[in-house]
Protein backbone atom coordinates (compact mmCIF):
# COMPACT_ATOMS: atom_id res chain seq x y z
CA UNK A 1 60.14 3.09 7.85
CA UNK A 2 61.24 4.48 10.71
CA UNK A 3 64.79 4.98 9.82
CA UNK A 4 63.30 6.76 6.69
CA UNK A 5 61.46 9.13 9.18
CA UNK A 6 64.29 9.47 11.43
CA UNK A 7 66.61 10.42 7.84
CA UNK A 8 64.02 12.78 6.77
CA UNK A 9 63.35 14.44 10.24
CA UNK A 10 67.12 15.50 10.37
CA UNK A 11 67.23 16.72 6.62
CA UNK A 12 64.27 19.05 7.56
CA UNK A 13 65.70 20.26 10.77
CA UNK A 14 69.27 21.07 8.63
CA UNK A 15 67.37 22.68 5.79
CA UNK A 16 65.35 24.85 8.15
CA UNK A 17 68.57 25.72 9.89
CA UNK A 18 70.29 26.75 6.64
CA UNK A 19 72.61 23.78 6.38
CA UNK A 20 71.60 21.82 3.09
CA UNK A 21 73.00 18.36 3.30
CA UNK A 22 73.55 16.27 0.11
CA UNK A 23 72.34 12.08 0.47
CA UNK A 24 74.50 9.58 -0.84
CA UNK A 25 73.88 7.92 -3.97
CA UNK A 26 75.17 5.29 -5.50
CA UNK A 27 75.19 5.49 -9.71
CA UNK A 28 73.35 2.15 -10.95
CA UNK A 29 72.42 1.58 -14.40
CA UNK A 30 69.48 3.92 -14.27
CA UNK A 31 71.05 6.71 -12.04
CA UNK A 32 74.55 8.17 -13.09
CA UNK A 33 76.95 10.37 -10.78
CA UNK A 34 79.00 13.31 -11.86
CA UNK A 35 82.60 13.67 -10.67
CA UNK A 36 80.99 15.63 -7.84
CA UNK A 37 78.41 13.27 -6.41
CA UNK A 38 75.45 14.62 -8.20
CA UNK A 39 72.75 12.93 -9.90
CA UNK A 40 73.09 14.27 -13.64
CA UNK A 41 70.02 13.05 -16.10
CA UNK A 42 70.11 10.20 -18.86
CA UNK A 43 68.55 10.85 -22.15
CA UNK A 44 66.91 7.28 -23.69
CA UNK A 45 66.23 7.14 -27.18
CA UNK A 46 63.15 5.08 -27.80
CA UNK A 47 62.96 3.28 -31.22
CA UNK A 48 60.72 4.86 -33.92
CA UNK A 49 58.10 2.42 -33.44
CA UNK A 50 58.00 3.23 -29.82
CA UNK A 51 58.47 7.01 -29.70
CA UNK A 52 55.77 9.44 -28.80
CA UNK A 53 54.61 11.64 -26.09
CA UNK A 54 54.82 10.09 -22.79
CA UNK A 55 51.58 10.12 -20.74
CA UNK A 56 51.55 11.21 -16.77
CA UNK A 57 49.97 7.20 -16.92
CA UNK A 58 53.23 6.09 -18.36
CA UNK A 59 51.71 5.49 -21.89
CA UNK A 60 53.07 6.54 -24.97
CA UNK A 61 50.82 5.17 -27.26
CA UNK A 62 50.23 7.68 -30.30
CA UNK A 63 46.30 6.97 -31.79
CA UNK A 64 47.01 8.71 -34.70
CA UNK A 65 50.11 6.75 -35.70
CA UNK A 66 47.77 3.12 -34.25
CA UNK A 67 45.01 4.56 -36.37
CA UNK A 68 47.32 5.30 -39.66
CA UNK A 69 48.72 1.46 -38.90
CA UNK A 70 45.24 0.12 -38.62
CA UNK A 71 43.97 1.58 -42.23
CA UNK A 72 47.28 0.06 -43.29
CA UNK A 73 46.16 -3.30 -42.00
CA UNK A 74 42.67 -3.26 -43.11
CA UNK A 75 43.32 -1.89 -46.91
CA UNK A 76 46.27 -4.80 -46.94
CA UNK A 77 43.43 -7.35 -45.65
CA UNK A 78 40.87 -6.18 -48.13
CA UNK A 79 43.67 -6.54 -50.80
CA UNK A 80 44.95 -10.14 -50.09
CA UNK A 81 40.74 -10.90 -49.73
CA UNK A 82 40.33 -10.65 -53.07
CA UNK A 83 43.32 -11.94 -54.13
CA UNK A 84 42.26 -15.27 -52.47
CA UNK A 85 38.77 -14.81 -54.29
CA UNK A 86 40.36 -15.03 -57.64
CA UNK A 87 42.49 -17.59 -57.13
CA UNK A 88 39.72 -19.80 -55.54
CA UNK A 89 37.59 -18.59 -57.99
CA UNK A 90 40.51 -20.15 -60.94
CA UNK A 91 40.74 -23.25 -58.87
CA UNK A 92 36.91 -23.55 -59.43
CA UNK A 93 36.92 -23.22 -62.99
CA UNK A 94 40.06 -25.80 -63.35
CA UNK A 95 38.85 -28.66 -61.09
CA UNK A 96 35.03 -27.95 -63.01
CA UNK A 97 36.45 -27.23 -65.72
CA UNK A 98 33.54 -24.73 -66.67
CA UNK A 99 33.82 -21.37 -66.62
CA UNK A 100 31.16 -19.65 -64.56
């Protein structure tokens, strides 16, 4: 910490005396370097199912497109539900062998 104080201390004293001084980065995989030593941004593309507006939280959860996949969900539930009824309901009349 104290070698981050000590840093910061002299980049304030050169700023304030009109010198700006550039810190040294290194490019990683998140941070990339122009020919000049400058940090230039990245765009990311995010996959359909994951894009949407990012949050200040860091959550990009849309509930309009959760909500559209949740009616989805339930009307495919509701669907297969009766599908299931009729087929128990056949297996009932075959092993009985009455219909009701």
């Amino acid at each position: 910490i104290a070698e981050f104080q000590a840093e910061l201390q002299l980049s304030i004293e050169e700023r304030n005396a009109g010198r700006l001084r550039h810190l040294p980065f290194q490019a990683t995989d998140r941070i990339s370097l122009s020919p000049d030593g400058l940090v230039r941004p990245q765009t990311v593309e995010l996959p359909a199912d994951q894009a949407g507006t990012l949050r200040h939280d860091g959550n990009n959860v849309s509930i309009d497109h959760e909500m559209v996949k949740l009616s989805a969900n339930a009307m495919m539930h509701g669907m297969m539900v009766q599908v299931l009824a009729r087929e128990y309901a056949m297996l009932n009349i075959a092993v009985t062998e009455r219909i009701t």
